[in-house]
Protein backbone atom coordinates (compact mmCIF):
# COMPACT_ATOMS: atom_id res chain seq x y z
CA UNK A 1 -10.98 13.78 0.92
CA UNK A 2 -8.47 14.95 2.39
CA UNK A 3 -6.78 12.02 4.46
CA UNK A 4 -7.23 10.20 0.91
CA UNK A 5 -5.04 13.16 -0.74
CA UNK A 6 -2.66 13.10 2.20
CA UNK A 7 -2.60 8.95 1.94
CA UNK A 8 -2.22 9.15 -1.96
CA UNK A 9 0.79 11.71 -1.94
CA UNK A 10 2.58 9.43 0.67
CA UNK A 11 2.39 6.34 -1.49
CA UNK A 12 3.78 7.73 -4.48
CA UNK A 13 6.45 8.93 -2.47
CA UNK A 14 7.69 5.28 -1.54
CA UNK A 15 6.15 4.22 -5.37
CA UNK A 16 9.74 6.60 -5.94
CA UNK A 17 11.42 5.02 -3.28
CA UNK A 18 10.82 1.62 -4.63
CA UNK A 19 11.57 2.68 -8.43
CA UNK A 20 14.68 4.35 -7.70
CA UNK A 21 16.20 1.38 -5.80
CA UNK A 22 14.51 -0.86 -8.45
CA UNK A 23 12.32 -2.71 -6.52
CA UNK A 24 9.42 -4.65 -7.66
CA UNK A 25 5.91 -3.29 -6.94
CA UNK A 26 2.48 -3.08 -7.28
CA UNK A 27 -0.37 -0.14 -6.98
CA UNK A 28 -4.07 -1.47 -6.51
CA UNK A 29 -7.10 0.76 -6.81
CA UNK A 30 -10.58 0.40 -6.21
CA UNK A 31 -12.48 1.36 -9.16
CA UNK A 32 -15.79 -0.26 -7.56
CA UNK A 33 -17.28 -1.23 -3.86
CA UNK A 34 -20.12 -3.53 -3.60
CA UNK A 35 -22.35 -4.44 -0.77
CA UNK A 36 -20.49 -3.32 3.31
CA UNK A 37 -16.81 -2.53 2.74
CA UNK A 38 -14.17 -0.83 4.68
CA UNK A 39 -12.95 0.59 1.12
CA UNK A 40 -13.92 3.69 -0.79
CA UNK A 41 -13.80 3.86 -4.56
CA UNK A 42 -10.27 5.54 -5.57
CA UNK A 43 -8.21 3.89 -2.22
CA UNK A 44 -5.20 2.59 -3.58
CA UNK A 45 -2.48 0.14 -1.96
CA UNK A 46 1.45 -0.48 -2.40
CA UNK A 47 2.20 -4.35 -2.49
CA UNK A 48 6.04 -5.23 -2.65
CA UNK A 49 7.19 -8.23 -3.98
CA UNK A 50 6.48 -10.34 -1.06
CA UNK A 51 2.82 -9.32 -1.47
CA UNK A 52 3.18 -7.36 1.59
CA UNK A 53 0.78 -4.48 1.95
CA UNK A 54 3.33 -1.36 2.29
CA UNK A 55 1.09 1.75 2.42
CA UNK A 56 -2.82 2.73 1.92
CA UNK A 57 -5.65 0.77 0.70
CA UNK A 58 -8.70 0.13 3.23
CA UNK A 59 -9.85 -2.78 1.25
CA UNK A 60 -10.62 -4.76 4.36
CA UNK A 61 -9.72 -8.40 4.64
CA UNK A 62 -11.51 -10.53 1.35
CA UNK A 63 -10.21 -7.52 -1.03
CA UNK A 64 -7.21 -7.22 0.23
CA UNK A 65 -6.40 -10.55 0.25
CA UNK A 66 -7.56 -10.92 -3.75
CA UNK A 67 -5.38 -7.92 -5.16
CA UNK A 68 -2.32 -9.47 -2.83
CA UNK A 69 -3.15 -12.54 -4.47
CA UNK A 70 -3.21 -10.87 -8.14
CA UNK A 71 0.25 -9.00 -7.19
CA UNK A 72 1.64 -11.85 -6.73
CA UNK A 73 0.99 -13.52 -10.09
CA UNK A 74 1.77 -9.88 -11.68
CA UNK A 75 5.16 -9.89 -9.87
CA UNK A 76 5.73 -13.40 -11.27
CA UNK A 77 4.71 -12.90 -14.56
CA UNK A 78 6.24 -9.65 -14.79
CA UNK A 79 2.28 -8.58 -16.50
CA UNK A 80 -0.50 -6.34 -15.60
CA UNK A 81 -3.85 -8.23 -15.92
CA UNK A 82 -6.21 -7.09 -18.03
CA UNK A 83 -9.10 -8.00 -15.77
CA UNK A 84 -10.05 -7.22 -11.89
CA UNK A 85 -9.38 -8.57 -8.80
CA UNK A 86 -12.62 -9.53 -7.37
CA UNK A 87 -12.75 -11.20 -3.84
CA UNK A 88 -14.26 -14.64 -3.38
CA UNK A 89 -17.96 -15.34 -2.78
């Protein structure tokens, strides 16, 4: 609980960073964990712009890659989706 707290308070921190220089981001959260994952419900992630993985998350490879992959089309779109990221398979 603890790491998370320390892990949360250090993303927001460069969320700020990113905001004040006005640079595109993204937060992802896991609201749900099915079957073996590396994730817990409530990690979150910072993805830039590039889709890059800045700080947090724990997702493990298949999530991760499917909320880098939704990031991106947010960044493009310039829209939050209105649905979740759910890896494939």
């Amino acid at each position: 609980m603890i790491r998370q707290l320390l892990m949360s308070t250090g993303l927001y921190r460069r969320a700020a960073e990113f905001s004040a220089s006005r640079r595109p981001f993204a937060i992802a959260t896991a609201v749900r964990v099915e079957g073996s994952s590396s994730a817990l419900r409530g990690c979150k992630g910072l993805i830039d712009e590039h889709g890059k993985l800045v700080v947090g998350w724990g997702g493990g490879g298949c999530a991760e890659s499917a909320v880098r992959t939704e990031s991106n089309q947010v960044h493009g779109s310039g829209q939050a989706p209105d649905n979740y990221a759910r890896p494939a398979g």
